[in-house]
Protein backbone atom coordinates (compact mmCIF):
# COMPACT_ATOMS: atom_id res chain seq x y z
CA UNK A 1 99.27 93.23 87.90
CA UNK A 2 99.76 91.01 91.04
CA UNK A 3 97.68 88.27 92.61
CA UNK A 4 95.97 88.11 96.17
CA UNK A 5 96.22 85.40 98.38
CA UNK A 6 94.22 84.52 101.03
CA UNK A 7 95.86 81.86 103.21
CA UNK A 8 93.81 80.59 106.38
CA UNK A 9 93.33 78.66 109.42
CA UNK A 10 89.58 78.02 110.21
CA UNK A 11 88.39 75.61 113.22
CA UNK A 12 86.29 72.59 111.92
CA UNK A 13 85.57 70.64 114.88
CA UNK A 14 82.07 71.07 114.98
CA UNK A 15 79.59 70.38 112.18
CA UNK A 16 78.54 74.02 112.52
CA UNK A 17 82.29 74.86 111.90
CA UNK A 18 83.02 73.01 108.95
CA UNK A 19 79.96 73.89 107.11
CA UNK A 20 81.64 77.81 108.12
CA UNK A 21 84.60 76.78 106.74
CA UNK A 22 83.15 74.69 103.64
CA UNK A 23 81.01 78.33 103.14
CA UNK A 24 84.11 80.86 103.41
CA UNK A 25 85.85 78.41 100.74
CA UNK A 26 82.96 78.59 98.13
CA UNK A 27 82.49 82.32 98.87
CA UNK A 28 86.15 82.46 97.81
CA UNK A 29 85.14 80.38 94.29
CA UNK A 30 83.05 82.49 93.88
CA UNK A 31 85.01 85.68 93.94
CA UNK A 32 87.08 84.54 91.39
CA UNK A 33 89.96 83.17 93.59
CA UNK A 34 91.57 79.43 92.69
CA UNK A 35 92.46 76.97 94.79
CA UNK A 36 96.75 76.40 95.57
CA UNK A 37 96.62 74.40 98.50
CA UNK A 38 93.80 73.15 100.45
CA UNK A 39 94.03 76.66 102.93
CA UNK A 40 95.69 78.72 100.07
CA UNK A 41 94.14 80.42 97.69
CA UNK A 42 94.95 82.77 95.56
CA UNK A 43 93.08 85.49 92.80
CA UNK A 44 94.28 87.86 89.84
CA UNK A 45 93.98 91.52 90.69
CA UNK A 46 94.92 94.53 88.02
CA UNK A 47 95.27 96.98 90.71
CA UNK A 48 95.83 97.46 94.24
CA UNK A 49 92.01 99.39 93.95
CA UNK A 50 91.60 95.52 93.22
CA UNK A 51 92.79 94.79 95.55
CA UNK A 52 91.23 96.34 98.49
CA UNK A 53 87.83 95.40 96.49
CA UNK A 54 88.37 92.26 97.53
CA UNK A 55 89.98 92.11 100.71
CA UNK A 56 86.90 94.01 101.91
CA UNK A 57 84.77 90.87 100.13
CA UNK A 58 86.91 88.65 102.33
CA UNK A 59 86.27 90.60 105.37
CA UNK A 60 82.64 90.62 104.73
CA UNK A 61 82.48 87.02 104.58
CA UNK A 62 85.25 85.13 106.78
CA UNK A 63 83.61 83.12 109.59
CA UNK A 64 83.46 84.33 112.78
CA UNK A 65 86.52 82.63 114.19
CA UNK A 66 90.13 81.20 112.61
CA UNK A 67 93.07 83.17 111.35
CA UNK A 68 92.59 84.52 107.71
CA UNK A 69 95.70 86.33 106.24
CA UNK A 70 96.20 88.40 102.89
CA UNK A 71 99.11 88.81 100.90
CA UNK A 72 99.68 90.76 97.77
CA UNK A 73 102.56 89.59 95.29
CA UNK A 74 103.19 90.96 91.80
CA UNK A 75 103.01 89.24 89.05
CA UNK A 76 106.69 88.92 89.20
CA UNK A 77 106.76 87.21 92.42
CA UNK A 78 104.06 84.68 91.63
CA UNK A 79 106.07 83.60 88.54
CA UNK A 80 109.58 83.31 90.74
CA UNK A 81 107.48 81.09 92.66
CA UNK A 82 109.05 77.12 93.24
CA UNK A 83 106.08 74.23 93.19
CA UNK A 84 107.60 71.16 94.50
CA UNK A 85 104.43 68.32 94.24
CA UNK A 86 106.13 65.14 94.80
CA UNK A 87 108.02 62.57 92.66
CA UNK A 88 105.02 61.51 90.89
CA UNK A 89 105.12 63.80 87.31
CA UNK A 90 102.52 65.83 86.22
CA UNK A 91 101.50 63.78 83.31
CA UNK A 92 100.16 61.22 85.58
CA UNK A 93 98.14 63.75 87.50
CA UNK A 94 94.12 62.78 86.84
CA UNK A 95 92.28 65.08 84.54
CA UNK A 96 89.96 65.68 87.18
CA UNK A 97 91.73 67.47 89.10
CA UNK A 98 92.93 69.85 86.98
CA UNK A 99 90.64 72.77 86.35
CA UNK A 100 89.16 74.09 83.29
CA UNK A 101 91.13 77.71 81.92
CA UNK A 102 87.75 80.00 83.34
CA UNK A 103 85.52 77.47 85.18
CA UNK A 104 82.11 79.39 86.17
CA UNK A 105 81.58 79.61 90.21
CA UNK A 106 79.06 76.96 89.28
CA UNK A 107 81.83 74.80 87.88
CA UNK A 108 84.28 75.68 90.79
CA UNK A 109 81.66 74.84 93.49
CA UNK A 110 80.75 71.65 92.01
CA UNK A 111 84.14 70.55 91.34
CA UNK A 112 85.08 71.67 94.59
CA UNK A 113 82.21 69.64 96.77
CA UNK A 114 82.29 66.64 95.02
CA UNK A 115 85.70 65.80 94.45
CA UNK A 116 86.34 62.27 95.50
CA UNK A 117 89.95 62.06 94.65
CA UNK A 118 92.70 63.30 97.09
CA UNK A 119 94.75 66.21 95.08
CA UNK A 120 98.63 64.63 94.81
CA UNK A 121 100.55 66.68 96.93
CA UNK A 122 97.94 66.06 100.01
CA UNK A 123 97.76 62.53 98.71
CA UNK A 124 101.75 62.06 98.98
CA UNK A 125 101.88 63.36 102.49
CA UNK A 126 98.86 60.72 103.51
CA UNK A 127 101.35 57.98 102.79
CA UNK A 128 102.96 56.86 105.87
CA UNK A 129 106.47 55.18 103.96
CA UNK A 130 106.33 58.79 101.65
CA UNK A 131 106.79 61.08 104.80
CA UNK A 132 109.37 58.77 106.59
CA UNK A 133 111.38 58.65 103.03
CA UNK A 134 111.13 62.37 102.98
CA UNK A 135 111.89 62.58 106.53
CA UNK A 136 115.16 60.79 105.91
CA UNK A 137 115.93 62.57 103.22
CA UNK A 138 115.22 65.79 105.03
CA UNK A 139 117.90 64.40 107.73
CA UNK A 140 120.50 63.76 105.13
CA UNK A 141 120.27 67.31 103.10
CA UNK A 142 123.44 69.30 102.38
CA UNK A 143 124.05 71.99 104.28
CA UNK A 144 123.42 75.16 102.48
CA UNK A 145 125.28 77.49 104.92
């Protein structure tokens, strides 16, 4: 058991190019993979035969420019994994924008185009005083060498 995930870089400065990129992250929905990050996403595979299944499905849809790149982890690696989301706690995160356990595509599309609320991590980096407090804390860190 390991998961797939598709991390990307996908040009948006035309209309025509975001409604590429706004495809490409539906199609991906779709397939069964879940949003981590805004360009991150990542999807359950049994098998490496899985695997290739859908990196294939990604090949057939990715737009026709940006950088799309796959990575396979176990299962192992994906629970040694560190999520570091900001100083506001989890219980104050907004029930909307945490998923349902199996949404259908349907669900994940919807919830997906008309989310009006900025997730918290890309909401904490929007703050101008939260990235200069980080940025001085960044400046004092130990030294780990």
């Amino acid at each position: 058991m390991g998961w797939l995930l598709a991390m990307f870089d996908l040009p948006v400065k035309t209309e025509a190019e975001r409604r590429a990129a706004q495809r490409f992250r539906n199609d991906l929905l779709d397939d069964g993979f879940l949003m981590i990050q805004y360009s991150v996403y990542a999807r359950p595979c049994v098998s490496y035969e899985q695997q290739a299944k859908h990196a294939e499905r990604i090949r057939a849809i990715a737009p026709a420019s940006g950088n799309i790149r796959l990575l396979f982890i176990t299962d192992q690696q994906w629970k040694n994994s560190i999520t570091i989301i900001g100083e506001r706690p989890i219980e104050e995160t907004p029930a909307e924008n945490i998923l349902p356990a199996t949404p259908t595509p349907t669900q994940r599309r919807k919830k997906h185009s008309t989310q009006k609320h900025i997730p918290g991590q890309i909401e904490f980096w929007n703050k101008k005083e939260d990235r200069a407090s980080v940025q001085r804390q960044w400046a004092t860190r130990p030294s780990f060498s």
